[in-house]
Protein backbone atom coordinates (compact mmCIF):
# COMPACT_ATOMS: atom_id res chain seq x y z
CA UNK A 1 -53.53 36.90 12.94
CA UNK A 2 -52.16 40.39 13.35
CA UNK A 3 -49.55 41.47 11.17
CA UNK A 4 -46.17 42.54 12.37
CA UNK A 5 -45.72 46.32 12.16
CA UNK A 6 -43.14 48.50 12.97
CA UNK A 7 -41.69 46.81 15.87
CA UNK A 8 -38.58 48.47 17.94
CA UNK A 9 -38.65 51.23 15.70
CA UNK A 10 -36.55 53.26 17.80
CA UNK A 11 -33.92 50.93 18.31
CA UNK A 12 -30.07 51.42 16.59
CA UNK A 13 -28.74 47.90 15.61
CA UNK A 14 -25.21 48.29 14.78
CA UNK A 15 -22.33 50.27 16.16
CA UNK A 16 -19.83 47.27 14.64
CA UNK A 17 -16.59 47.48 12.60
CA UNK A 18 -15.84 46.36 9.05
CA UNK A 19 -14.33 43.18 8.27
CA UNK A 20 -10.79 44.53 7.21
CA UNK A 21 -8.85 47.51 8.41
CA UNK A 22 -7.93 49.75 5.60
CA UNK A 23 -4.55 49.31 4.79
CA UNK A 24 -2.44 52.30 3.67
CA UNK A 25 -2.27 51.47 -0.06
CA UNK A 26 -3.65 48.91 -3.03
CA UNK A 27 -1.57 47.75 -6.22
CA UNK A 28 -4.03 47.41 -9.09
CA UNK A 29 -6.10 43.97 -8.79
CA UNK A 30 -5.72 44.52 -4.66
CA UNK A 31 -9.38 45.02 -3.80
CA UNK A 32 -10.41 47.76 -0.91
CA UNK A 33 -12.86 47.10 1.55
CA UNK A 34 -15.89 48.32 2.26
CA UNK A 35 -15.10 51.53 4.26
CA UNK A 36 -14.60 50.68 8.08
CA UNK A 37 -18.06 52.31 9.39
CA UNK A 38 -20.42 51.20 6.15
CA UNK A 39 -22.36 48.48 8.68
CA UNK A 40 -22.69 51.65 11.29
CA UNK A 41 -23.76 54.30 8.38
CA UNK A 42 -27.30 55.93 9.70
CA UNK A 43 -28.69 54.72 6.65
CA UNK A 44 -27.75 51.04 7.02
CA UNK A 45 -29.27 51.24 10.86
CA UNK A 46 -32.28 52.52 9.43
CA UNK A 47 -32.68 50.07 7.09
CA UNK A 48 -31.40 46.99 9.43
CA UNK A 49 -34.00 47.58 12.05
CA UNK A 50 -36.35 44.79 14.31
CA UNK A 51 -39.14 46.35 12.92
CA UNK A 52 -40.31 46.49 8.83
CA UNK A 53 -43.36 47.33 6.55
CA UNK A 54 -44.95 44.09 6.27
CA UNK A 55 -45.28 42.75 2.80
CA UNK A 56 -48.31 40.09 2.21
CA UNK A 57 -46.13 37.05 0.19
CA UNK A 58 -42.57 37.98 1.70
CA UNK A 59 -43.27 38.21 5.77
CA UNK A 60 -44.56 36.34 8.16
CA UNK A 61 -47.73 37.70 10.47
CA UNK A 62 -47.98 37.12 14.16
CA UNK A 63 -50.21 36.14 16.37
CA UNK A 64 -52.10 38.19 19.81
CA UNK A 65 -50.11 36.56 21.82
CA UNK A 66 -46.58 36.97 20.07
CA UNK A 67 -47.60 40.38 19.78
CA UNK A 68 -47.14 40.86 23.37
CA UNK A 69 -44.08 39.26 23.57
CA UNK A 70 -42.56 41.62 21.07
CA UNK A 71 -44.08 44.39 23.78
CA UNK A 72 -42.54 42.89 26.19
CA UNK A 73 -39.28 42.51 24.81
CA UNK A 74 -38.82 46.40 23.75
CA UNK A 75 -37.97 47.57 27.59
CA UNK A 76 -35.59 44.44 28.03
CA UNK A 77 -33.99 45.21 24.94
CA UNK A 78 -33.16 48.58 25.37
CA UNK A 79 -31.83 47.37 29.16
CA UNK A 80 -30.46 44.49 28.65
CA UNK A 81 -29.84 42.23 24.99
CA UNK A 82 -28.98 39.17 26.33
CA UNK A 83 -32.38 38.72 29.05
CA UNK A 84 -33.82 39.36 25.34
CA UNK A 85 -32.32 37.20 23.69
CA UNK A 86 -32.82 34.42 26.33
CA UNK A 87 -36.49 35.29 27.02
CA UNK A 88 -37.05 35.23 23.08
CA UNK A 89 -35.66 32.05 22.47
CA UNK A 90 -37.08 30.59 25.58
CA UNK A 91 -40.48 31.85 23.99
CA UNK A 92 -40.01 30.03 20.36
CA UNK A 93 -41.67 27.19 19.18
CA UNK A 94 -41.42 24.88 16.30
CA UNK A 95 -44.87 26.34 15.20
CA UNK A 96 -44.11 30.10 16.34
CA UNK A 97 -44.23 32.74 13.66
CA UNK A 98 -41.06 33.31 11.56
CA UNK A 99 -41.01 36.55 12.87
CA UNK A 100 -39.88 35.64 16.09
CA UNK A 101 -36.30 33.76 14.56
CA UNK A 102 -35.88 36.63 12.43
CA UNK A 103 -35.72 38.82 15.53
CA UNK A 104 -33.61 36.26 17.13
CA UNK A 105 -31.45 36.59 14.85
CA UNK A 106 -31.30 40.20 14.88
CA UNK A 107 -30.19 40.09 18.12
CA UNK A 108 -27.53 37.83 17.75
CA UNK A 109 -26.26 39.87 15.11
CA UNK A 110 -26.22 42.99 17.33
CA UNK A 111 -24.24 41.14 20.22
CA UNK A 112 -21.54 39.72 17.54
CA UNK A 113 -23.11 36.27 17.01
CA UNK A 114 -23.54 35.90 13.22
CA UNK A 115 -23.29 32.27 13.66
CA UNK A 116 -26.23 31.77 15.62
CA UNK A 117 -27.82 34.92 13.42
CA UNK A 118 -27.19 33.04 10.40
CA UNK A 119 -28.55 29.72 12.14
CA UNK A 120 -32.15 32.09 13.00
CA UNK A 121 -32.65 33.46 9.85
CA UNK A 122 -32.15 29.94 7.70
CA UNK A 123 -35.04 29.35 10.55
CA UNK A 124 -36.64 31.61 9.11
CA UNK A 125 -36.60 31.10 5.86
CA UNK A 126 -37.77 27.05 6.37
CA UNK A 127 -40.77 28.51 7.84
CA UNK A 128 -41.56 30.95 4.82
CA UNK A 129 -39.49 30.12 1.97
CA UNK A 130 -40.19 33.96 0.53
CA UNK A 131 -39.03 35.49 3.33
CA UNK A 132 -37.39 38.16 1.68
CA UNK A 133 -35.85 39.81 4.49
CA UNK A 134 -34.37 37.26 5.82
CA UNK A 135 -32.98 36.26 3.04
CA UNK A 136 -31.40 39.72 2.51
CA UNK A 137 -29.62 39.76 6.08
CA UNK A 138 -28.28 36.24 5.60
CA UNK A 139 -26.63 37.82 2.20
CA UNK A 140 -25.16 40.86 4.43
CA UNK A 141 -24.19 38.57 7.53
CA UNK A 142 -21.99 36.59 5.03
CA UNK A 143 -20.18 39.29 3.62
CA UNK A 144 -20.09 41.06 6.95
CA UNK A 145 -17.70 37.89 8.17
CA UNK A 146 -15.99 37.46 4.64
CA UNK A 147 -17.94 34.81 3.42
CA UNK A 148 -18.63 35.93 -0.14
CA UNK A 149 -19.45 32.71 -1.90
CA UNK A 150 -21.61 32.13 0.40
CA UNK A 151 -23.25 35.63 0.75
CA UNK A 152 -23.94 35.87 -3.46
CA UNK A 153 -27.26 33.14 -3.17
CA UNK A 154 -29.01 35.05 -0.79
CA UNK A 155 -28.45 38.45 -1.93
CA UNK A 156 -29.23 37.23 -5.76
CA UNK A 157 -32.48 35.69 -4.09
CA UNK A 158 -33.62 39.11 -2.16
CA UNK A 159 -33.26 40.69 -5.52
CA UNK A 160 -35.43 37.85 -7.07
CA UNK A 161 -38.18 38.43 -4.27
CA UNK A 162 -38.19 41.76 -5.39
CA UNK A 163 -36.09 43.27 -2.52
CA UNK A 164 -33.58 44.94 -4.58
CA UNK A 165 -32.24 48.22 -3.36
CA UNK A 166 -28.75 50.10 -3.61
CA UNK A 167 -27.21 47.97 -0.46
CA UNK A 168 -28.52 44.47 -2.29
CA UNK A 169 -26.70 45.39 -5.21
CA UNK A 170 -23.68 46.69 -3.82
CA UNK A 171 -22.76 44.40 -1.56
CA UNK A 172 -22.95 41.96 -4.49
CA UNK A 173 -20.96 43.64 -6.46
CA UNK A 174 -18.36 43.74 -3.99
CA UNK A 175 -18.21 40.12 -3.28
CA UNK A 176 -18.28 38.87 -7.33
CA UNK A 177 -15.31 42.18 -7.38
CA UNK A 178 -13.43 39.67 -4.31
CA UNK A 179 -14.51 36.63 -6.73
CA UNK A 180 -12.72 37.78 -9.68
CA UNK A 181 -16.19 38.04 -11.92
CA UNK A 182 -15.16 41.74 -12.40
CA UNK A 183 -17.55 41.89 -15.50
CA UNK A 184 -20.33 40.88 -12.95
CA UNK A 185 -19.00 43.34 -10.65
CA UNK A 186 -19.08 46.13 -12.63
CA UNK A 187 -22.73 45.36 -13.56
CA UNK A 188 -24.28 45.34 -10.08
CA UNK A 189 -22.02 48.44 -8.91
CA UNK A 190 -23.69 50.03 -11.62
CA UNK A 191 -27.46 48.93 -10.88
CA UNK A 192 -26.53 50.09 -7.17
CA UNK A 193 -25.66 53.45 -8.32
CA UNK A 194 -28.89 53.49 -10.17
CA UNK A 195 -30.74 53.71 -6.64
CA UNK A 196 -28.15 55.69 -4.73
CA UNK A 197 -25.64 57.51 -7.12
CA UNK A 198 -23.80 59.07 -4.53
CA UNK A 199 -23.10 55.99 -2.63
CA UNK A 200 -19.49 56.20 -2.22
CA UNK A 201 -18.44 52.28 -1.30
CA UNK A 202 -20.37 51.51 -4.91
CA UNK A 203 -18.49 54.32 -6.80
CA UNK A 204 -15.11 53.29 -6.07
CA UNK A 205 -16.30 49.48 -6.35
CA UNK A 206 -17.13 50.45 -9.67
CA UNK A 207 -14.18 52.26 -10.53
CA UNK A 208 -12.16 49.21 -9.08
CA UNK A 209 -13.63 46.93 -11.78
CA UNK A 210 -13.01 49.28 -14.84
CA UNK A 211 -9.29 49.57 -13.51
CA UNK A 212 -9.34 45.60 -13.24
CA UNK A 213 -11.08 45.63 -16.45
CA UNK A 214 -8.36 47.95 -18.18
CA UNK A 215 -10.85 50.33 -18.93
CA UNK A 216 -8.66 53.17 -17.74
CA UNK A 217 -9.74 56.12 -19.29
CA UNK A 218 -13.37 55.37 -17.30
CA UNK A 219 -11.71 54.57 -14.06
CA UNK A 220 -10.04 57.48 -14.12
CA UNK A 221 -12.66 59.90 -14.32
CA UNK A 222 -14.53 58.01 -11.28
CA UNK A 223 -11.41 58.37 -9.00
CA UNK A 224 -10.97 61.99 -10.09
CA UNK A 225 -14.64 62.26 -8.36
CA UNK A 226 -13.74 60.39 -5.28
CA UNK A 227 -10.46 62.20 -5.12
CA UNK A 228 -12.26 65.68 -4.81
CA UNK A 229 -14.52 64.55 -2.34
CA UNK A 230 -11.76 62.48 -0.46
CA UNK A 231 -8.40 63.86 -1.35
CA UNK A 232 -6.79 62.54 1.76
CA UNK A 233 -7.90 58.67 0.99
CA UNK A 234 -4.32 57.63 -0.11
CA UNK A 235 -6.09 54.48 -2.18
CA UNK A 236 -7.93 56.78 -4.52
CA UNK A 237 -4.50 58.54 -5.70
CA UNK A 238 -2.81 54.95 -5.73
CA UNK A 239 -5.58 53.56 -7.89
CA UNK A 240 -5.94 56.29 -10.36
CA UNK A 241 -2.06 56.71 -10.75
CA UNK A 242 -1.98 52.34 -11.70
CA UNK A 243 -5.22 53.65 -14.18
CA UNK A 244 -2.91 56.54 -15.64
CA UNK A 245 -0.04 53.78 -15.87
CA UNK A 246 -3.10 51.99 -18.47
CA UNK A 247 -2.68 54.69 -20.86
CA UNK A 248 0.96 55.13 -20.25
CA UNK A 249 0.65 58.91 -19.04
CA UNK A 250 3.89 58.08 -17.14
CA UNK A 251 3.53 62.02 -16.08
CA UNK A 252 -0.06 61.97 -14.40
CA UNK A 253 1.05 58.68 -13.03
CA UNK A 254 4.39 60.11 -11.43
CA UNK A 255 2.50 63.37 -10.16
CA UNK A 256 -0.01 60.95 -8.20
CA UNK A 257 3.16 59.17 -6.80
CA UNK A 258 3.73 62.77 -5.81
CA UNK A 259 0.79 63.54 -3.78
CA UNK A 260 1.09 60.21 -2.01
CA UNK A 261 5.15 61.02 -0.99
CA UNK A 262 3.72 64.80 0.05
CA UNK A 263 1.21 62.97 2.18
CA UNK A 264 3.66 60.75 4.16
CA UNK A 265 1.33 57.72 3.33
CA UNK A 266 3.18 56.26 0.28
CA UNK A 267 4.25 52.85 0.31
CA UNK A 268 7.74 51.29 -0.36
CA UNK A 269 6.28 49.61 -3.54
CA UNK A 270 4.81 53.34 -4.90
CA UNK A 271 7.89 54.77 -4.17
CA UNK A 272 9.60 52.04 -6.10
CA UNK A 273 7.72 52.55 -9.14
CA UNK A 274 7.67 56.01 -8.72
CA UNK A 275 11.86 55.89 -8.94
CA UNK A 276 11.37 53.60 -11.68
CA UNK A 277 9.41 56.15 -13.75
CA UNK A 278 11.94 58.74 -13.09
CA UNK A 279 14.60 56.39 -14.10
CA UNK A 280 12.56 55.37 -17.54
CA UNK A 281 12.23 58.85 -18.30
CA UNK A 282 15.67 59.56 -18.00
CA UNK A 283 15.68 61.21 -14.95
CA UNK A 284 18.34 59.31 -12.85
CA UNK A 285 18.34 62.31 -10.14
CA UNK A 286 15.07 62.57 -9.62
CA UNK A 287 14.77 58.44 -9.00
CA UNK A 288 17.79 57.60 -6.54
CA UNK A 289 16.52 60.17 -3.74
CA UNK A 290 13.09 57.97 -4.32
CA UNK A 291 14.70 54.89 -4.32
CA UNK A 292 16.35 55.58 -1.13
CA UNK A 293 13.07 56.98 0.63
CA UNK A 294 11.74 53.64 -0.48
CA UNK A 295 14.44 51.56 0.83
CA UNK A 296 14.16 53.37 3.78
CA UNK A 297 10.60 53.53 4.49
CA UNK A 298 10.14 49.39 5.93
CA UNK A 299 13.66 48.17 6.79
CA UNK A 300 11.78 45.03 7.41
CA UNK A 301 10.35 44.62 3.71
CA UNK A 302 11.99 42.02 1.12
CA UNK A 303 15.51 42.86 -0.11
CA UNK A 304 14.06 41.52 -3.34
CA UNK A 305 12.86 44.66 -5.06
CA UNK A 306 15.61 46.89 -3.76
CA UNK A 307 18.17 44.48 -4.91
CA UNK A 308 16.64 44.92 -8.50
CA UNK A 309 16.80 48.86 -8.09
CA UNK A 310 20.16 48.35 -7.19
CA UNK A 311 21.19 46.44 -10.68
CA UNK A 312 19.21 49.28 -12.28
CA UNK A 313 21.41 51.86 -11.36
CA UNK A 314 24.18 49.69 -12.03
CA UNK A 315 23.06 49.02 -15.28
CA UNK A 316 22.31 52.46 -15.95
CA UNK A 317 25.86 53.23 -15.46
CA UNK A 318 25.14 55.75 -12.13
CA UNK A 319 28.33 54.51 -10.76
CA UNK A 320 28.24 56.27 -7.62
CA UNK A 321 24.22 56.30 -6.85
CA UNK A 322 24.82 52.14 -7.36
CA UNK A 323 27.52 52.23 -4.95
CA UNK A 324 26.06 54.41 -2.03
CA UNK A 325 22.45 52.58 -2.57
CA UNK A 326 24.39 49.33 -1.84
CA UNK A 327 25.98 51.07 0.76
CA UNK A 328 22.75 51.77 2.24
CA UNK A 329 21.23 48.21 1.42
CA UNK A 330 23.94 47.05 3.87
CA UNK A 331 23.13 48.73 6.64
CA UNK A 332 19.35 48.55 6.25
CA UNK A 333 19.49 44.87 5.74
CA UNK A 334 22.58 44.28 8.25
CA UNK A 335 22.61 40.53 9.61
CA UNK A 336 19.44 39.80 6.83
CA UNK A 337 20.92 38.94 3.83
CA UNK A 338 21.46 35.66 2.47
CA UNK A 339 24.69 34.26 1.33
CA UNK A 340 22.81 34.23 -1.84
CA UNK A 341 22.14 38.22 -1.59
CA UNK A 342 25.44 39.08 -0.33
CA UNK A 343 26.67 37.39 -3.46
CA UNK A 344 24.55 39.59 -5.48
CA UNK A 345 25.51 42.66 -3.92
CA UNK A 346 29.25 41.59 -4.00
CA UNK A 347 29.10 41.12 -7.61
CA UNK A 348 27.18 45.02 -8.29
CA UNK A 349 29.87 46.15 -6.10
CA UNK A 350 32.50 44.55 -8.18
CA UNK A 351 30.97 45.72 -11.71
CA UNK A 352 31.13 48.97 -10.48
CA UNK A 353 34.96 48.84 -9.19
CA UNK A 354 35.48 47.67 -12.86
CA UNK A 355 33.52 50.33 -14.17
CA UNK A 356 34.93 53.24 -12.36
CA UNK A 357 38.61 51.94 -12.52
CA UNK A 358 39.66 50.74 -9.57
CA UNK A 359 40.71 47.11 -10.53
CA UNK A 360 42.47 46.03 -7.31
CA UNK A 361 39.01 45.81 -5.49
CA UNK A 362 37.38 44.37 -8.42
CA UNK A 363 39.73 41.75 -8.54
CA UNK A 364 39.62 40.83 -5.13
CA UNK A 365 35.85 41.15 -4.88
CA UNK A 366 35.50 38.99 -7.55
CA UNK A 367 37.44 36.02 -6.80
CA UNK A 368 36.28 36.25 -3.16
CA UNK A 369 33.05 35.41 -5.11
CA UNK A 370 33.91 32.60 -6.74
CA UNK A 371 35.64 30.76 -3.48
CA UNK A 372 32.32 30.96 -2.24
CA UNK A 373 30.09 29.93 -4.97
CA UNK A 374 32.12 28.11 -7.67
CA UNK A 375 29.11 28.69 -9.55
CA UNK A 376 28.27 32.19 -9.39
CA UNK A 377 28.73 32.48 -13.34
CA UNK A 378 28.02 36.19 -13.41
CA UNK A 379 30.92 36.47 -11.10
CA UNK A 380 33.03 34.12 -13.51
CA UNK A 381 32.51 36.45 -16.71
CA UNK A 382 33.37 39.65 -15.12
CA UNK A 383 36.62 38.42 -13.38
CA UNK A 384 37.05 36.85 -16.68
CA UNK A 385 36.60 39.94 -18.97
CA UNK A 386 38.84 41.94 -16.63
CA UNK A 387 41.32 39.31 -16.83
CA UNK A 388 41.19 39.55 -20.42
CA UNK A 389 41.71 43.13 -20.28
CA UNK A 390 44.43 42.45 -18.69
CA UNK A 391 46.36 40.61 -21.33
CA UNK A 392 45.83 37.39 -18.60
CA UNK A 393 44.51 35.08 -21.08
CA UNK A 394 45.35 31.81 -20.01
CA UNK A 395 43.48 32.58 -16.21
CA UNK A 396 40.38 34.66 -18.68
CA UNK A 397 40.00 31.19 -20.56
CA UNK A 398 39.56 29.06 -17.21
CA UNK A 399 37.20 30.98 -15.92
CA UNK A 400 35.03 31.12 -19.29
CA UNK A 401 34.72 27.65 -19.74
CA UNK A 402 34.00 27.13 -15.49
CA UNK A 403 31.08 29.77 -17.08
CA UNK A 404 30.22 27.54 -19.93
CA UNK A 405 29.67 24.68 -17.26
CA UNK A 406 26.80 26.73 -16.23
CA UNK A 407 23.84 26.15 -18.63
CA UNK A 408 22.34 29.58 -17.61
CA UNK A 409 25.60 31.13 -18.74
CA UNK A 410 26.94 29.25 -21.75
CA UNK A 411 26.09 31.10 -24.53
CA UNK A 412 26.84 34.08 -22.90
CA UNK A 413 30.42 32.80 -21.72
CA UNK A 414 30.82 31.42 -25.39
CA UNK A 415 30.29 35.05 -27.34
CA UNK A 416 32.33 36.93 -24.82
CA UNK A 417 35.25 34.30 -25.14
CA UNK A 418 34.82 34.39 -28.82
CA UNK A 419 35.00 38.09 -28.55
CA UNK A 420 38.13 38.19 -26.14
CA UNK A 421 39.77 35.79 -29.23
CA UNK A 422 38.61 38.61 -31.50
CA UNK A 423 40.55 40.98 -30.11
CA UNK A 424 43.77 38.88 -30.05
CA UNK A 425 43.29 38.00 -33.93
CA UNK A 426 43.42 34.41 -32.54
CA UNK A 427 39.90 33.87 -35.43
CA UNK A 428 40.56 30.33 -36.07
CA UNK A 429 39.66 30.13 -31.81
CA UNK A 430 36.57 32.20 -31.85
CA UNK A 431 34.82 30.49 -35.09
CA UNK A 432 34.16 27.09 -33.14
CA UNK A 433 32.29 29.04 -30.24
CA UNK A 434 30.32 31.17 -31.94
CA UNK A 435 28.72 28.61 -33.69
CA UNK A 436 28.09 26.49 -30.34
CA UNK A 437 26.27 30.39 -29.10
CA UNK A 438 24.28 29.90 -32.51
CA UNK A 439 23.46 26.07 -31.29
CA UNK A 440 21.93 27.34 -28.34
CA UNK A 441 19.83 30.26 -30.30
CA UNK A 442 20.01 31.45 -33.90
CA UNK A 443 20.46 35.12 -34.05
CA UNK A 444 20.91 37.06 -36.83
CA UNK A 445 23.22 39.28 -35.71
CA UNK A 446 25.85 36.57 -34.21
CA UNK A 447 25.91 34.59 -37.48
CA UNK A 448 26.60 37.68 -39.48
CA UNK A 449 29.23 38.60 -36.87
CA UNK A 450 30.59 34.93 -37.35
CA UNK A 451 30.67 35.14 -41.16
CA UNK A 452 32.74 37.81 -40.06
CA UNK A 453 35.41 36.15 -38.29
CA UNK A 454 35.50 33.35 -40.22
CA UNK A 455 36.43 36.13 -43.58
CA UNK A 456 39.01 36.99 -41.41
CA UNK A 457 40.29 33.91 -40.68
CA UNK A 458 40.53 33.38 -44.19
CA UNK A 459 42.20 35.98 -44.82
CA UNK A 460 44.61 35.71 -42.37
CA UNK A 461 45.47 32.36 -43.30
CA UNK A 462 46.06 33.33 -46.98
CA UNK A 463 48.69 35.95 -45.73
């Protein structure tokens, strides 16, 4: 028996893509792929080759004969794959060397077969259980297709047969980061970088497992590395702006955002919580431009999110920014929106026609509203309040208790109607629904407010 040594030395294995496209950005607990050329790296080809320093226990030997198969097949390879790969497995027996499967399999993972690669190298393996190697590709062919459960056995076994190296332990860190063991994770990114500490794919890995693991302070300084190296990788400034978010450096966080915006490769949700950190800081001009570049960046995306920007500025009180980002909601969702979101955006629209005085629209908004939905509550206590306003009582107390019909909406339709009685002096009337808001939830502040009222109804009656 001859032992197998060196074989196609020469030959490059893999010119193949990654299993995901990149996409353009990552929230926090989004993981990113292995870079798209990591299986065509010169290093991986030099490692993944047909030929390998033999190892007594963990590869198989070959015979004279098979020997000169192998020199037969290094021409035929190099001209033509498939005549290899059908001369090879026209040449394997059930007692042939394990050697030959394993090259078998080789080939079919060249050509794009990883099925029939897998199916060699568990060939393989039957015929020498140690067969390290083998053992070692299966792991890589399995995460190479996006089988990660199924990759973790085999690359856990290479390291067991003492075939650990910085690919062996990266790869399976990145498929416990894509099974949520991020603890796991983070230990064999770190036992990669031990063997290759400049290996990019393992670094971020890494620094995608502190981040998961909320140990921001440590992802950050990891992404700062990447980011010097990289600093047009859009993902590295996402991730390290959601790690500076950890320790509430809204700042660092925002300037990040920045960068991305600058770059044209920022995202309508980073542009949304960019706005939103503007708009938590205070800075209502700084966000609305923002939240209009987001709006406008996918005119396909959810109205969802910009609907909730929209009742931020609206609750803000930025009258006019609410009103001309609604505007623009309308025309970038034109002939999208539900009669559920037109409701919604109807009812901003009329808050803010309260708010800045013009009552007529209000008005008409709001009771165009309620034909539609006789249960759109939030519509029901505005168009009562300004009714109330309005010295219309009678029409105010209607629509409160169509409110209180509501259960969403009760106590809130209680306390305001209590409140509208208030104001009237009518006490005696607002005593018996405050206490039905305090039914619903005890609050300090209500039953001190009712004590209140009923002093001065009291009072009032003792006049």
């Amino acid at each position: 028996m001859l032992v197998m040594k060196n074989l196609l030395k020469s030959l490059t294995i893999l010119a193949t893509a990654l299993i995901l496209s990149m996409s353009q950005g990552f929230g926090q607990n989004e993981i990113v792929p292995l870079r798209p050329d990591y299986w065509s790296d010169e290093v991986f080809i030099k490692k993944f080759t047909y030929g390998y320093t033999p190892k007594t226990t963990t590869e198989p030997s070959i015979t004279t004969e098979e020997k000169e198969l192998f020199e037969i097949l290094v021409p035929l390879i190099r001209s033509d794959v498939n005549a290899a790969i059908n001369t090879l497995r026209a040449s394997i027996l059930p007692e042939s060397s394990p050697a030959l499967d394993f090259t078998l399999g080789n080939l079919y993972f060249e050509t794009g077969d990883f099925q029939g690669a897998i199916r060699q190298y568990l060939t393989s393996i039957q015929k020498l259980p140690n067969f390290e190697r083998a053992y070692s590709l299966l792991g890589k062919v399995h995460v190479r297709i996006g089988e990660m459960d199924k990759a973790v056995p085999y690359l856990v076994k290479t390291i067991e047969l003492g075939g650990a190296d910085s690919d062996i332990y990266g790869l399976l860190g990145y498929c416990y980061l894509n099974q949520e063991k991020f603890d796991s994770a983070l230990s064999a990114y770190e036992q990669g970088l031990l063997y290759d500490p400049n290996n990019t794919d393992w670094k971020l890995g890494k620094a995608q497992a502190l981040l998961i693991l909320q140990k921001w302070r440590e992802s950050i300084g990891i992404f700062e590395e990447l980011i010097a190296k990289f600093p047009d990788k859009a993902e590295y400034w996402l991730l390290q702006a959601n790690a500076y978010l950890g320790i509430r450096d809204t700042a660092q966080s925002a300037a990040n955002y920045e960068v991305l915006r600058r770059m044209k490769k920022a995202r309508p949700d980073s542009l949304f919580q960019l706005g939103d950190i503007y708009m938590n800081d205070g800075l209502a001009d700084l966000a609305y431009p923002v939240y209009v570049e987001a709006l406008q960046a996918d005119p396909k995306q959810n109205v969802r999110r910009p609907l909730m920007v929209a009742k931020i500025l609206t609750d803000r009180g930025v009258w006019k920014d609410a009103s001309l980002y609604l505007s623009s909601m309308r025309n970038t969702f034109n002939g999208r929106l539900t009669d559920d979101e037109e409701l919604e955006i109807l009812t901003l629209e009329s808050r803010i026609a309260l708010a800045t005085g013009d009552d007529e629209k209000a008005s008409e908004s709001l009771k165009a509203i309620i034909k539609r939905n006789p249960l759109a509550g939030e519509a029901l206590l505005l168009l009562a309040g300004f009714q109330a306003n309005k010295g219309e009582i009678e029409e105010a107390i209607l629509n409160y208790e169509s409110a209180r019909e509501i259960d969403s909406f009760k106590r809130r339709a209680l306390l305001e109607q209590a409140q509208m009685h208030v104001r009237q002096e009518e006490y005696e009337d607002a005593v018996p629904l405050l206490k039905d808001a305090l039914e619903i939830q005890a609050e300090d502040r209500i039953q001190k407010y009712m004590e209140a009222v009923e002093h001065a109804a009291l009072s009032k009656r003792l006049l």
